[in-house]
Protein backbone atom coordinates (compact mmCIF):
# COMPACT_ATOMS: atom_id res chain seq x y z
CA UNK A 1 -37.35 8.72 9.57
CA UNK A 2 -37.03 6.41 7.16
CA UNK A 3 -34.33 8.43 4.90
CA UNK A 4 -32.47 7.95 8.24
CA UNK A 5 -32.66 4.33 8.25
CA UNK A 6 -31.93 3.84 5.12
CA UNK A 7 -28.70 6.06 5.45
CA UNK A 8 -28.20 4.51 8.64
CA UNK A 9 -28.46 1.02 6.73
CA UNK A 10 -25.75 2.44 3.87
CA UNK A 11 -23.50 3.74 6.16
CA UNK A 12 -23.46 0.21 8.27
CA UNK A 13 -23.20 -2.00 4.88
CA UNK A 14 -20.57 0.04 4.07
CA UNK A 15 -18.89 -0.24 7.26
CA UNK A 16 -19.03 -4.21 7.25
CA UNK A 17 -18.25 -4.19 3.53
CA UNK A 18 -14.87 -2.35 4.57
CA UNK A 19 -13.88 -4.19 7.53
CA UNK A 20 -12.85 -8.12 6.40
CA UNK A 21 -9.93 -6.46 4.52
CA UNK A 22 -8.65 -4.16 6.92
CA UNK A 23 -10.58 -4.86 10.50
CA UNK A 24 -8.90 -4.04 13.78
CA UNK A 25 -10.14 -7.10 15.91
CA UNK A 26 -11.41 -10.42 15.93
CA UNK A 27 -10.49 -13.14 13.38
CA UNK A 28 -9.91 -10.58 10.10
CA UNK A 29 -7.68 -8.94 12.15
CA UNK A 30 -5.66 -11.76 12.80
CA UNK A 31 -5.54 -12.66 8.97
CA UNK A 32 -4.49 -8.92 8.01
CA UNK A 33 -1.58 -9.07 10.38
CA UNK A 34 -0.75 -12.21 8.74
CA UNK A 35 -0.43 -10.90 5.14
CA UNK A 36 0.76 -7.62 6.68
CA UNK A 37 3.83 -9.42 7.99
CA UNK A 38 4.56 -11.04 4.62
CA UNK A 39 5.22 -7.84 3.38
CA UNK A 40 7.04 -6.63 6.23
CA UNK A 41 6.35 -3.85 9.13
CA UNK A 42 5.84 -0.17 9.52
CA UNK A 43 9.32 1.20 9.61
CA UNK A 44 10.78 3.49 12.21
CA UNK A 45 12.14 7.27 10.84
CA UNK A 46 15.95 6.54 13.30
CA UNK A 47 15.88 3.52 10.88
CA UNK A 48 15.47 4.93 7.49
CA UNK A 49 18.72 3.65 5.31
CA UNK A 50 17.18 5.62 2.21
CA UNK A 51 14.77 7.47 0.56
CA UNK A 52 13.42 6.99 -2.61
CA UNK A 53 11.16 9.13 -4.62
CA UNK A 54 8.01 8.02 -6.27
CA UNK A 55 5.44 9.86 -8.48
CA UNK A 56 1.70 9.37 -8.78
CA UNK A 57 0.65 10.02 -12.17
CA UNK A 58 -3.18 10.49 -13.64
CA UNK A 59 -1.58 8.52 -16.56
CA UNK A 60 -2.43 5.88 -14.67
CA UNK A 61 1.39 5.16 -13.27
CA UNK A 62 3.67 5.00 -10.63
CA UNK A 63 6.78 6.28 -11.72
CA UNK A 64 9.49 4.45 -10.79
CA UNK A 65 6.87 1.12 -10.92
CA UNK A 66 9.55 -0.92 -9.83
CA UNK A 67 11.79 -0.57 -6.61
CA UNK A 68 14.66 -2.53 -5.41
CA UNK A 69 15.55 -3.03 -1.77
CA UNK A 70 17.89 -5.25 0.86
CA UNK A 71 16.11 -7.89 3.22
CA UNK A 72 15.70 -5.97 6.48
CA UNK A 73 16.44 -2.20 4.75
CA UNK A 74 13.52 0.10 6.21
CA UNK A 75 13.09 2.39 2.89
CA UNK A 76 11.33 5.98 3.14
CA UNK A 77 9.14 6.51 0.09
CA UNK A 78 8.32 9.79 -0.54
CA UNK A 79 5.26 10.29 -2.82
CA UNK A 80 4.49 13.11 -4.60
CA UNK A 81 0.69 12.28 -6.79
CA UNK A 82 1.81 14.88 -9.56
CA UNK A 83 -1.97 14.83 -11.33
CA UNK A 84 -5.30 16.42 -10.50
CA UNK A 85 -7.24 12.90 -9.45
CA UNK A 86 -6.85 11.38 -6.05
CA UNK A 87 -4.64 8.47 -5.81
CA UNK A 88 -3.11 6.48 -3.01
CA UNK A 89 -0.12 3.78 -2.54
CA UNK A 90 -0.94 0.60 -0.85
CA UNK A 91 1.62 -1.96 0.13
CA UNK A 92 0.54 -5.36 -0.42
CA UNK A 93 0.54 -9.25 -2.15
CA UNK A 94 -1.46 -9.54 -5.36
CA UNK A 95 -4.23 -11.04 -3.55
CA UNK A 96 -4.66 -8.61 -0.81
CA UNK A 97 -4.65 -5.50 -3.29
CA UNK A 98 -7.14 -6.94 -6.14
CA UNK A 99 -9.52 -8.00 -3.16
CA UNK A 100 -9.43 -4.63 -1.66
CA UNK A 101 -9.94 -2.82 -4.97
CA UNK A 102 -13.09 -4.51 -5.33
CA UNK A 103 -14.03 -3.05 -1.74
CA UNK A 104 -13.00 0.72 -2.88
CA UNK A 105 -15.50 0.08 -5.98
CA UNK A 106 -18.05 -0.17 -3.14
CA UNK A 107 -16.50 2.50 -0.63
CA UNK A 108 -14.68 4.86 -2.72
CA UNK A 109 -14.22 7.63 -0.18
CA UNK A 110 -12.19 4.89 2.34
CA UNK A 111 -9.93 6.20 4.20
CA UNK A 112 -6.33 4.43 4.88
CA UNK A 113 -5.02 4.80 8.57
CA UNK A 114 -2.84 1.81 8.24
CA UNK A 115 0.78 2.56 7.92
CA UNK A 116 1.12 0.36 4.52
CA UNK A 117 -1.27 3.49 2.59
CA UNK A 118 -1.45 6.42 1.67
CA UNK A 119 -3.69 8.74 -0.17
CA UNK A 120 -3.28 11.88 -1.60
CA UNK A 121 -4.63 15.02 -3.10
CA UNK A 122 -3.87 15.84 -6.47
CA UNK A 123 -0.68 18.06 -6.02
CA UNK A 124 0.12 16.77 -2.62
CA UNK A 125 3.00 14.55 -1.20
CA UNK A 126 3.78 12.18 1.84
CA UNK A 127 5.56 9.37 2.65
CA UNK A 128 5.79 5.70 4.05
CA UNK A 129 8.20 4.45 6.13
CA UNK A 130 8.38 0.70 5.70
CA UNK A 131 10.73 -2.33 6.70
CA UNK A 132 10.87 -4.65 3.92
CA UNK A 133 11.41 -7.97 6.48
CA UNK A 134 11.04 -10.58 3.72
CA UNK A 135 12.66 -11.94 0.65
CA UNK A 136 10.61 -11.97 -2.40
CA UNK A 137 8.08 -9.81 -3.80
CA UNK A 138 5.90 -7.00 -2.42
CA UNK A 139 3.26 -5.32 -4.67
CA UNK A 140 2.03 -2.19 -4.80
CA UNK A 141 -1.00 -0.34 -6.44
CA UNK A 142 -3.53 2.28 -6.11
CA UNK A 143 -6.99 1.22 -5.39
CA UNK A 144 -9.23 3.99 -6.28
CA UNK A 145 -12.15 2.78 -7.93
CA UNK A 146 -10.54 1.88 -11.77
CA UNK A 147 -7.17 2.98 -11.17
CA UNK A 148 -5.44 -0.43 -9.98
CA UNK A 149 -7.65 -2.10 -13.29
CA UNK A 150 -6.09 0.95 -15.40
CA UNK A 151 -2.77 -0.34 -14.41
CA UNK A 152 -1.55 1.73 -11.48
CA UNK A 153 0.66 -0.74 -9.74
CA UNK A 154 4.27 -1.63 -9.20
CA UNK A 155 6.45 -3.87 -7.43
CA UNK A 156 9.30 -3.97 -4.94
CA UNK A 157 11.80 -6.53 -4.98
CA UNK A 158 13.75 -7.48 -2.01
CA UNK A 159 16.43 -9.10 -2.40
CA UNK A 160 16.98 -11.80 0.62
CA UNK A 161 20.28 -10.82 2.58
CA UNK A 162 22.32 -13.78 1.57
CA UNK A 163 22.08 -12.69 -1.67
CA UNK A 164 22.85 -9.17 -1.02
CA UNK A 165 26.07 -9.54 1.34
CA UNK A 166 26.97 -12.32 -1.71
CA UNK A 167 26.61 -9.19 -4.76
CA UNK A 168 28.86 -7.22 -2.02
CA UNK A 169 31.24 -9.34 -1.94
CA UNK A 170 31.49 -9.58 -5.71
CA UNK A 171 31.60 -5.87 -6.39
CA UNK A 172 34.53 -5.19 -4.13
């Protein structure tokens, strides 16, 4: 009985350890949808304008590590992790990614429902679909345990619209 409680204690610590980065309710929830929407919104497939490929590498890299897209452009990213480890993608700011590393130190075996991850099997692919709503930066790493401190991260840059239809302009 009291192996049970003490795995019952684990898995519950574990649980709440988790849950102020990515919790579905209450006030976390409110504050993930906030950073969430600074990075944009889950993208719809009808919507896709491209696709760009990505590679997960146990060299530590993403490869490209650094993407370029149009205010508004909903990009597919297909990932392919081309190693042996387990790796994952995660959309993010700066701050949201190094705080949730620290979490998957704690919780290495998380899994990442939300529509901003992914993780993968060495050998296997998948993709995101993601609208890239705001101008500015939005970061990228993979947070298993070491990884994202190894250097496994990248960045997308997205242009703001003005600026786009102005470089059109331009090149015609």
């Amino acid at each position: 009985m009291k192996i049970q409680n003490t795995l019952l204690a684990l898995a519950s610590a574990t649980l709440l350890a988790a849950s102020p980065a990515f919790a579905t309710g209450g006030a976390e929830a409110h504050h993930h949808e906030k950073s969430t929407a600074s990075i944009g919104e889950p993208g719809q497939a009808s919507q896709a304008m491209r696709t760009v490929q990505v590679e997960m590498r146990d060299s530590m890299q993403f490869v490209p590590s650094t993407l370029s897209v149009r205010q508004g452009e909903t990009l597919r990213i297909v990932v392919k992790n081309t190693g042996q480890l387990r790796h994952e993608i995660v959309l993010g700011s700066e701050k949201d990614l190094k705080a949730h590393a620290e979490i998957m130190k704690k919780s290495p075996a998380m899994a990442h429902p939300e529509p901003q991850m992914l993780t993968l099997a060495g050998g296997q692919s998948g993709a995101l679909l993601w609208k890239f709503s705001q101008a500015g930066v939005v970061d990228f790493a993979c947070l298993q345990p070491g990884h994202f401190e190894a250097g496994m991260k990248g960045r997308v840059q997205v242009i703001a619209a003005k600026a786009a239809q102005a470089g059109d302009a331009h090149a015609h």
